[in-house]
C-alpha atoms as a PDB file:
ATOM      1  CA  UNK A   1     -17.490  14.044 117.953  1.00  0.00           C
ATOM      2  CA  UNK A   2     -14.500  11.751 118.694  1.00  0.00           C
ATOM      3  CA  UNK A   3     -11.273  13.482 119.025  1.00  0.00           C
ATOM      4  CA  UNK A   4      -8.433  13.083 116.085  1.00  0.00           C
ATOM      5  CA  UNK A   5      -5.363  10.328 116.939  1.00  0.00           C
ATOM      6  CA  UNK A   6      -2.207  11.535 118.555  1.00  0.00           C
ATOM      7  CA  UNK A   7       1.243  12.087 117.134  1.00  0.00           C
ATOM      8  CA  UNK A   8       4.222  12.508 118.756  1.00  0.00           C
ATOM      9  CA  UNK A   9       5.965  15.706 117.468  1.00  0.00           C
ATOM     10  CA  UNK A  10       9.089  16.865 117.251  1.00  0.00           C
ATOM     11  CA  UNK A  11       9.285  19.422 114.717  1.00  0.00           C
ATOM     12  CA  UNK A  12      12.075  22.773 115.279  1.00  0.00           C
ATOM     13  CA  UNK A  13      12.140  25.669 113.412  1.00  0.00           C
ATOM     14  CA  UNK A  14       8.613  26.412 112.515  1.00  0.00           C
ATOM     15  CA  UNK A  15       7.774  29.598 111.174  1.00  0.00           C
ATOM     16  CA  UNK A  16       4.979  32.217 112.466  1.00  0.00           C
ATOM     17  CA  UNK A  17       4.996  35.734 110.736  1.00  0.00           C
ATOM     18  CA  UNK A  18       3.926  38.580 113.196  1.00  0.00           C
ATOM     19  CA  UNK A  19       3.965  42.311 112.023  1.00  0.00           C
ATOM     20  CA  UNK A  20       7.137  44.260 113.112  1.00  0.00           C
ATOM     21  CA  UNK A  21       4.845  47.213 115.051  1.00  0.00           C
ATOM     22  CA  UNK A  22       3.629  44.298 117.439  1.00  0.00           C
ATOM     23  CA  UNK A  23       7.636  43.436 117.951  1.00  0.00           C
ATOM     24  CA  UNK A  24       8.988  43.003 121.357  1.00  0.00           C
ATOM     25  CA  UNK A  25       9.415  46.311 121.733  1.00  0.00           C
ATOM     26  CA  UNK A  26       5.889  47.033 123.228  1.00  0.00           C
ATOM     27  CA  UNK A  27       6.227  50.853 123.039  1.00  0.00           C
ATOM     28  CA  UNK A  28       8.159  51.699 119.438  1.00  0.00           C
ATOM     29  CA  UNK A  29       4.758  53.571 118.044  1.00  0.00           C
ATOM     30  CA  UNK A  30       4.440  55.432 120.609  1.00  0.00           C
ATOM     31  CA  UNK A  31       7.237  56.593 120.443  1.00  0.00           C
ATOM     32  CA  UNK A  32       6.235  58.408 117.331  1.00  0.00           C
ATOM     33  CA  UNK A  33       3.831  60.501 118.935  1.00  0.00           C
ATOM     34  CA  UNK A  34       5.962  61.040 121.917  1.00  0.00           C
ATOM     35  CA  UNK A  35       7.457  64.291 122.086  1.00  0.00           C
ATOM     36  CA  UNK A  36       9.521  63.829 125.199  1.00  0.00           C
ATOM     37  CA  UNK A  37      10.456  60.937 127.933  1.00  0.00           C
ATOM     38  CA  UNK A  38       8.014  62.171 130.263  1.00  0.00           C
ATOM     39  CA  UNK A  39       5.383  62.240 127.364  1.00  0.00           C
ATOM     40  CA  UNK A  40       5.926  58.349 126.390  1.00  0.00           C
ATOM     41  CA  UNK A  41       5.926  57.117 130.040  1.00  0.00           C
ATOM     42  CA  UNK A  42       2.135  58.845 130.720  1.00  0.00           C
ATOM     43  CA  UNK A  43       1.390  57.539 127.147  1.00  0.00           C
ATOM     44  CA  UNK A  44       2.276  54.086 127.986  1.00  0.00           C
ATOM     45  CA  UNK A  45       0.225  54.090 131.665  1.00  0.00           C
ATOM     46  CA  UNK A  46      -2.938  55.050 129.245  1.00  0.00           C
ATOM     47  CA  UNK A  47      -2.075  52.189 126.864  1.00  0.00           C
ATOM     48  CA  UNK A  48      -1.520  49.569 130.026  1.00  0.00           C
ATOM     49  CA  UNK A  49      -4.910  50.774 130.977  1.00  0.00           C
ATOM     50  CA  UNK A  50      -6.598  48.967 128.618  1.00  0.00           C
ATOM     51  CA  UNK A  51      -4.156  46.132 127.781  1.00  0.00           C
ATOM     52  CA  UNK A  52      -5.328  42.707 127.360  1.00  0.00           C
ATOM     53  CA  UNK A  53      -2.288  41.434 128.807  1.00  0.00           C
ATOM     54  CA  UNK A  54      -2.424  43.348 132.086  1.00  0.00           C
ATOM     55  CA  UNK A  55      -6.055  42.151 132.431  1.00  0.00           C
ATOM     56  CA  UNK A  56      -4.597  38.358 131.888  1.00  0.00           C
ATOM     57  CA  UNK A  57      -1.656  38.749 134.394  1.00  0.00           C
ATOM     58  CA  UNK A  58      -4.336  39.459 136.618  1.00  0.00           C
ATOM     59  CA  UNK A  59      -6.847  37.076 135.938  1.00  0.00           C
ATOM     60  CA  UNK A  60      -9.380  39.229 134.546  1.00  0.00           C
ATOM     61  CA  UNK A  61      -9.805  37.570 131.131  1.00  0.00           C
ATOM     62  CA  UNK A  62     -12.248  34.500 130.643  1.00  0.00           C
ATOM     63  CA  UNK A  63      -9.956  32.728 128.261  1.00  0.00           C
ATOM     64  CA  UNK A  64      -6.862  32.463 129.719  1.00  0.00           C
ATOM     65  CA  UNK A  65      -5.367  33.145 133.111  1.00  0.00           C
ATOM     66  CA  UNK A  66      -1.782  33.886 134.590  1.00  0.00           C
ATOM     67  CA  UNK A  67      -1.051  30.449 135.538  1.00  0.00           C
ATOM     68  CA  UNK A  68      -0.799  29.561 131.890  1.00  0.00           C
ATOM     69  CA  UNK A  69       1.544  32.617 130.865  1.00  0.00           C
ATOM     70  CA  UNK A  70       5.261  32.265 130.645  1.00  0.00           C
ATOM     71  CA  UNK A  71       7.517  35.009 132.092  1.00  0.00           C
ATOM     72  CA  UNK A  72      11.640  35.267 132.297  1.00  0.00           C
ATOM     73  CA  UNK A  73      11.901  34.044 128.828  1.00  0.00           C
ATOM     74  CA  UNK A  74      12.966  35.495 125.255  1.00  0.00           C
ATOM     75  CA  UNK A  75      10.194  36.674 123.766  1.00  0.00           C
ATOM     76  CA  UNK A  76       7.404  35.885 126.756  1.00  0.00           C
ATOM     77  CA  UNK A  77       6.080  38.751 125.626  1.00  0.00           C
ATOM     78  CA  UNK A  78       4.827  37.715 121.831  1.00  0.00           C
ATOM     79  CA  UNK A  79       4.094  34.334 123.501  1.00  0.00           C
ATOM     80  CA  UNK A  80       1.611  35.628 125.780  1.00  0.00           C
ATOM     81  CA  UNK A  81      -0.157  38.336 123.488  1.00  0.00           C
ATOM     82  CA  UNK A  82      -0.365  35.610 120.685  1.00  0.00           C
ATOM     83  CA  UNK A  83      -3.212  33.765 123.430  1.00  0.00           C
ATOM     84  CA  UNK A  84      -4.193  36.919 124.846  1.00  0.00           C
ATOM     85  CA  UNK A  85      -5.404  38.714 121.623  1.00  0.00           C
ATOM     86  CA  UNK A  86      -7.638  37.067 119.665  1.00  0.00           C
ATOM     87  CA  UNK A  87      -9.619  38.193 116.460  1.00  0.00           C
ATOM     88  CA  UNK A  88     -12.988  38.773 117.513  1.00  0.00           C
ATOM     89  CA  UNK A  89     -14.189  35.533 115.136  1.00  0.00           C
ATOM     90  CA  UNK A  90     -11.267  33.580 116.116  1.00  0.00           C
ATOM     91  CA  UNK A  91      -9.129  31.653 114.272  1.00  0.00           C
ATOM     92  CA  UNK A  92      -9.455  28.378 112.865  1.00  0.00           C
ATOM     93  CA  UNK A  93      -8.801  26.312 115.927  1.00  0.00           C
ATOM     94  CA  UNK A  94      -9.684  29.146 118.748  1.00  0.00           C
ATOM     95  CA  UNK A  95     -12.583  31.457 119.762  1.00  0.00           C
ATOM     96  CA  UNK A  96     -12.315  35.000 120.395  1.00  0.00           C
ATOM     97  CA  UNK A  97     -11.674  34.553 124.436  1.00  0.00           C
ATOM     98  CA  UNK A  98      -8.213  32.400 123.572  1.00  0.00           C
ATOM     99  CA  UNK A  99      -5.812  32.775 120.759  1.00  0.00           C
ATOM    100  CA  UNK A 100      -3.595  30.199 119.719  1.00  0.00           C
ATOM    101  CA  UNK A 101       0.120  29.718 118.061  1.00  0.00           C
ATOM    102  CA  UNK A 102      -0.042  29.492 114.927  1.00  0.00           C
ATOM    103  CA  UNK A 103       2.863  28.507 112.703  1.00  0.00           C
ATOM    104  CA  UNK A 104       4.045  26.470 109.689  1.00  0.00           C
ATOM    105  CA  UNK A 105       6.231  23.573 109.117  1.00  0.00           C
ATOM    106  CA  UNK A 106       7.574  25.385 106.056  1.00  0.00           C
ATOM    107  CA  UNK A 107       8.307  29.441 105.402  1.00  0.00           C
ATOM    108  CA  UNK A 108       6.183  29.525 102.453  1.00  0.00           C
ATOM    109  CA  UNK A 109       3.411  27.874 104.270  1.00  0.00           C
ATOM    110  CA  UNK A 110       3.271  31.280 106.772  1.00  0.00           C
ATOM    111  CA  UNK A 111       3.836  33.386 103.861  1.00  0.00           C
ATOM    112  CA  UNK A 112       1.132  32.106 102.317  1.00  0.00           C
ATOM    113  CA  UNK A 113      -1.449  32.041 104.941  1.00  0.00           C
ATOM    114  CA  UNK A 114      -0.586  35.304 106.098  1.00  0.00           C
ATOM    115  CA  UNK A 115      -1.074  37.075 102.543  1.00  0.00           C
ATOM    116  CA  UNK A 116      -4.174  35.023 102.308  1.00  0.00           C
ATOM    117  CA  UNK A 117      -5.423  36.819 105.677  1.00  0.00           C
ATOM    118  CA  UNK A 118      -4.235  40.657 104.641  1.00  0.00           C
ATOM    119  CA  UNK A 119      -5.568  40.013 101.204  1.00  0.00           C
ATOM    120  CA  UNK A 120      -8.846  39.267 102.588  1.00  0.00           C
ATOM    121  CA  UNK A 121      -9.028  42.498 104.707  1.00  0.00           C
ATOM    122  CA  UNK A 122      -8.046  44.632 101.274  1.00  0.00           C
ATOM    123  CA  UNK A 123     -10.388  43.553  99.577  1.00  0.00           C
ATOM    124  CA  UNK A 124     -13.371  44.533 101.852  1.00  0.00           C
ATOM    125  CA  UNK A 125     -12.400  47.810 101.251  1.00  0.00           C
ATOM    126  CA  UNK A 126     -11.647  47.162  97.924  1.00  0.00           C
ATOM    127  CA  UNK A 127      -8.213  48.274  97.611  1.00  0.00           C
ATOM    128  CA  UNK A 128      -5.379  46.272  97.168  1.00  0.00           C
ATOM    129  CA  UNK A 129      -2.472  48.395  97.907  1.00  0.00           C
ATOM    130  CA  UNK A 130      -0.051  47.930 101.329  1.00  0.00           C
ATOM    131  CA  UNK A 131       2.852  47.784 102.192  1.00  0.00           C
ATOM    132  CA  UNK A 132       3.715  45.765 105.765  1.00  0.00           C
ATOM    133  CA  UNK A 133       6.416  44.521 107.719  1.00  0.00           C
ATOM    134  CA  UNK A 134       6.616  41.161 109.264  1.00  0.00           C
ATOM    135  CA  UNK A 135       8.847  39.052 111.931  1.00  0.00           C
ATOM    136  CA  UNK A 136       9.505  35.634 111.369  1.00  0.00           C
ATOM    137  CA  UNK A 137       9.237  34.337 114.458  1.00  0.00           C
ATOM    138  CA  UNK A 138      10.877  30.689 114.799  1.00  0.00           C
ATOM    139  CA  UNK A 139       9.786  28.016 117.359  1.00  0.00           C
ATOM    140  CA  UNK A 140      10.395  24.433 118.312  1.00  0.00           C
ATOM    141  CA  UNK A 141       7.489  21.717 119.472  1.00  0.00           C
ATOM    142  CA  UNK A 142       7.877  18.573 120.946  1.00  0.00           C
ATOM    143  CA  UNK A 143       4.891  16.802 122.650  1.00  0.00           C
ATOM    144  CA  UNK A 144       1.868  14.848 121.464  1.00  0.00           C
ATOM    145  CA  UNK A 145      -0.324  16.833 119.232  1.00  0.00           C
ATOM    146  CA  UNK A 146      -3.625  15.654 117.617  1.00  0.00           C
ATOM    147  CA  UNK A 147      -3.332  14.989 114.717  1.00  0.00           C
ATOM    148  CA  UNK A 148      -5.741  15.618 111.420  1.00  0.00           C
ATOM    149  CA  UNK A 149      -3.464  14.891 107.939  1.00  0.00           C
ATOM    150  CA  UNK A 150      -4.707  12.225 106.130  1.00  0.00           C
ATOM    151  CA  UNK A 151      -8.142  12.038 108.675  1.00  0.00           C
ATOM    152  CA  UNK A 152     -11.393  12.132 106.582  1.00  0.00           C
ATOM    153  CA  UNK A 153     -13.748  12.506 109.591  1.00  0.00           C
ATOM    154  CA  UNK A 154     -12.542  15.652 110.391  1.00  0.00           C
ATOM    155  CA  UNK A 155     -12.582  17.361 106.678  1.00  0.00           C
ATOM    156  CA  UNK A 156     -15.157  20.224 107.596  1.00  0.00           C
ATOM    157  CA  UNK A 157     -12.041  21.364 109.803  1.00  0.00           C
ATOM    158  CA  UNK A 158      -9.997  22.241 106.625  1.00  0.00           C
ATOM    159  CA  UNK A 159     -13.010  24.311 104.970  1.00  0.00           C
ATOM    160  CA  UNK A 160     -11.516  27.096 103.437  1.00  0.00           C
ATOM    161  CA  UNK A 161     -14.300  29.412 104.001  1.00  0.00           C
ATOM    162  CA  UNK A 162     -15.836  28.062 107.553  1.00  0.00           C
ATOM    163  CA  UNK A 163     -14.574  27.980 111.038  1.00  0.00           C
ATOM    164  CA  UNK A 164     -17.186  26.422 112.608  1.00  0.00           C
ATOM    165  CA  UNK A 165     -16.746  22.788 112.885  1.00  0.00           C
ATOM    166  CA  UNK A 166     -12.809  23.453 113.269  1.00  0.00           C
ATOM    167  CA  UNK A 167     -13.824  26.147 116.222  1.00  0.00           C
ATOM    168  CA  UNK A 168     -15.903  23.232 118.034  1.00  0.00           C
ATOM    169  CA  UNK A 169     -13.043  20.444 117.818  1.00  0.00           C
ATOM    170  CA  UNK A 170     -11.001  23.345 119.122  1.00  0.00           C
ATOM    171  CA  UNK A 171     -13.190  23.549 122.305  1.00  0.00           C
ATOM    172  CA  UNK A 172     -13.536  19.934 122.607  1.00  0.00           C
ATOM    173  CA  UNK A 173      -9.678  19.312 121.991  1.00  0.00           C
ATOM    174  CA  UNK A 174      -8.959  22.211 125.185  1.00  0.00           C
ATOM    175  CA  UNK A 175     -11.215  20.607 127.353  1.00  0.00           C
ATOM    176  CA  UNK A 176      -9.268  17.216 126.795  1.00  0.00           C
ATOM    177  CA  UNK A 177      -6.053  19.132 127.638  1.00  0.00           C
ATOM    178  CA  UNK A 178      -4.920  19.028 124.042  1.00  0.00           C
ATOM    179  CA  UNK A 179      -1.813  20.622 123.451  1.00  0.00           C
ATOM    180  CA  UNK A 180      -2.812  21.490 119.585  1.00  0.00           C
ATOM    181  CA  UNK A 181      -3.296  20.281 116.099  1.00  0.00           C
ATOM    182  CA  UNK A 182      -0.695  19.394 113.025  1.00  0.00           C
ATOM    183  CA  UNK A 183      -3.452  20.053 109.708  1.00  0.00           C
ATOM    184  CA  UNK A 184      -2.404  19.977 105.906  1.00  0.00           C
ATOM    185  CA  UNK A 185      -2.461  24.165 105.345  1.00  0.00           C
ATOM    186  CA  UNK A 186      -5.452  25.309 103.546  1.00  0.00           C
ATOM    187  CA  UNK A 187      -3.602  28.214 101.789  1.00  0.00           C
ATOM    188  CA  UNK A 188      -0.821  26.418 100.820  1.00  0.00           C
ATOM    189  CA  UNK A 189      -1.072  22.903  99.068  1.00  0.00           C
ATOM    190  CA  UNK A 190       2.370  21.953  99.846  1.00  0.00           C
ATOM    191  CA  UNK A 191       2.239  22.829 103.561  1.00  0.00           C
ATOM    192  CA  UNK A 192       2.224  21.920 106.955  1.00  0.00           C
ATOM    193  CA  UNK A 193       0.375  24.050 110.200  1.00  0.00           C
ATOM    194  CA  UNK A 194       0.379  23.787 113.578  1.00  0.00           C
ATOM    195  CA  UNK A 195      -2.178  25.076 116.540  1.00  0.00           C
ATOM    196  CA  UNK A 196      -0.456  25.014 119.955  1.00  0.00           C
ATOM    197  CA  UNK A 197      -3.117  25.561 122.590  1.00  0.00           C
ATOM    198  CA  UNK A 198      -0.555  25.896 125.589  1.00  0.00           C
ATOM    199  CA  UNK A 199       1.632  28.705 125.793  1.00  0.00           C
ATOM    200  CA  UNK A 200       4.230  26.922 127.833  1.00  0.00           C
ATOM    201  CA  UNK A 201       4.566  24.646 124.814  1.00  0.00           C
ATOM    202  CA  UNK A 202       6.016  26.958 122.425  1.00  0.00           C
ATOM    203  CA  UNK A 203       9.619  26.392 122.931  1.00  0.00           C
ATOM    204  CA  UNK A 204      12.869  28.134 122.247  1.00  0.00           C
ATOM    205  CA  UNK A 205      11.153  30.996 120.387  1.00  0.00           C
ATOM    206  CA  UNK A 206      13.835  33.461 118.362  1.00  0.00           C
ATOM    207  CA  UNK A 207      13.505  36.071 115.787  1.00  0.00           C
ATOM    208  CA  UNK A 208      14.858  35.333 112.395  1.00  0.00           C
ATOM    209  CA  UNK A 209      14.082  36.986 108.885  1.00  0.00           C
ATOM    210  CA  UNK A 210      11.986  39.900 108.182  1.00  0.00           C
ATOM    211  CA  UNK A 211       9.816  39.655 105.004  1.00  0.00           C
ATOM    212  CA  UNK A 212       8.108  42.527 103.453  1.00  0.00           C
ATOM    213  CA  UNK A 213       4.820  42.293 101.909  1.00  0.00           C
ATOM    214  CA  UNK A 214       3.765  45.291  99.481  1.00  0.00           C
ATOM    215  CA  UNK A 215       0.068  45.212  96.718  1.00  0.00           C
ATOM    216  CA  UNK A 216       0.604  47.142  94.186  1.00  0.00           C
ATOM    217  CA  UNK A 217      -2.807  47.252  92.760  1.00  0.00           C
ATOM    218  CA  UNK A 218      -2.727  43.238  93.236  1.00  0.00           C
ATOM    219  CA  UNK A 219      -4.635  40.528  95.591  1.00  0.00           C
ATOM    220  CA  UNK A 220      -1.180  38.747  95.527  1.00  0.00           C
ATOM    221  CA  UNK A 221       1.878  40.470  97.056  1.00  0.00           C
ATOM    222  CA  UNK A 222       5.447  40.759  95.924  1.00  0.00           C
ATOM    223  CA  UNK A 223       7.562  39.553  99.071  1.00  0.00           C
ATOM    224  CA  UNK A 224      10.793  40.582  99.559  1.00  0.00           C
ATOM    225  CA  UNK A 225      13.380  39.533 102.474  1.00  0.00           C
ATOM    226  CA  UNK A 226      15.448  41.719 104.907  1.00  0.00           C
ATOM    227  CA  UNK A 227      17.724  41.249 107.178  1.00  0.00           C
END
């Protein structure tokens, strides 16, 4: 498969929702179950045990290594677990070894791709009632992204119910040292996305609004803004 033109982006402010219990504070739920100092900091070692992220700092991942992680920056921490933890099926433009940054151009664009995502996990048990808390989490891109708005050949990529032909570009599009994708969103009609492969890419990164999404009985949520 050839690989989609280039664009030369510049594009600040873009929007990716993450839930507020995976905030950069990295221990707040434990702290719940905590009953003392002494009890968070051996609750903690257990959790680091098992942490994706230690594994990655010390190369023991096969999708991403420490060379590619950012440190001594806001927010290194949500950079590096966003590529760290992937879904076990992926995403649309990554496997399960490597996630990727996604965010769109517009605020209704993540809103609507991330209700389209809980939704989907309601209804497999068949109950559409939640409440959850998310971070927008603003970042700014410049570099030269591939580029598939307005690109007929690569149309299976934008299947709303299939990852597979977007998943192989993906693999492709990292092994040509791609630093992501701009696509139309396939949630939201009116909207922009972006895939960043690189985590060094994802620029000036800052916490803005937090939106709450609550089903009341409902596939579609009622969302409501904080502070």
């Amino acid at each position: 498969m050839s690989l989609p033109e280039m664009l030369l982006l510049r594009q600040d402010d873009t929007h990716r929702l993450i839930p507020k219990a995976y905030s950069d504070e990295p221990y707040g739920p434990l702290r719940a179950i905590a009953e003392d100092p002494e009890h968070l900091a051996a609750i903690a070692e257990l959790d680091r045990a098992t942490d994706r992220q230690v594994y990655a700092e010390n190369n023991l991942l096969p999708g991403i290594g420490v060379a590619e992680l950012v440190f001594g920056i806001p927010h290194a921490r949500i950079i590096n677990a966003t590529f760290i933890h992937a879904t076990p099926l992926g995403g649309r433009f990554n496997g399960p070894d490597r996630g990727a940054w996604y965010a769109g151009f517009e605020i209704e664009t993540s809103q609507a791709e991330m209700a389209f995502h809980r939704t989907v996990h309601l209804a497999e048990v068949g109950i559409f009632e939640d409440q959850v808390s998310y971070v927008d989490y603003l970042a700014d891109f410049s570099g030269r992204f591939h580029e598939l708005r307005d690109d007929a050949r690569f149309a299976a990529c934008l299947d709303p119910n299939s990852y597979v032909a977007s998943q192989g570009l993906a693999d492709q599009l990292l092994k040509a040292d791609s630093l992501g994708v701009v696509y139309p969103s396939v949630r939201y009609s009116e909207g922009t996305c972006l895939a960043c492969f690189r985590p060094a890419v994802v620029a000036h990164v800052r916490a803005g609004v937090h939106y709450q999404f609550t089903w009341n009985g409902q596939p579609q949520p009622a969302i409501t803004a904080g502070r």
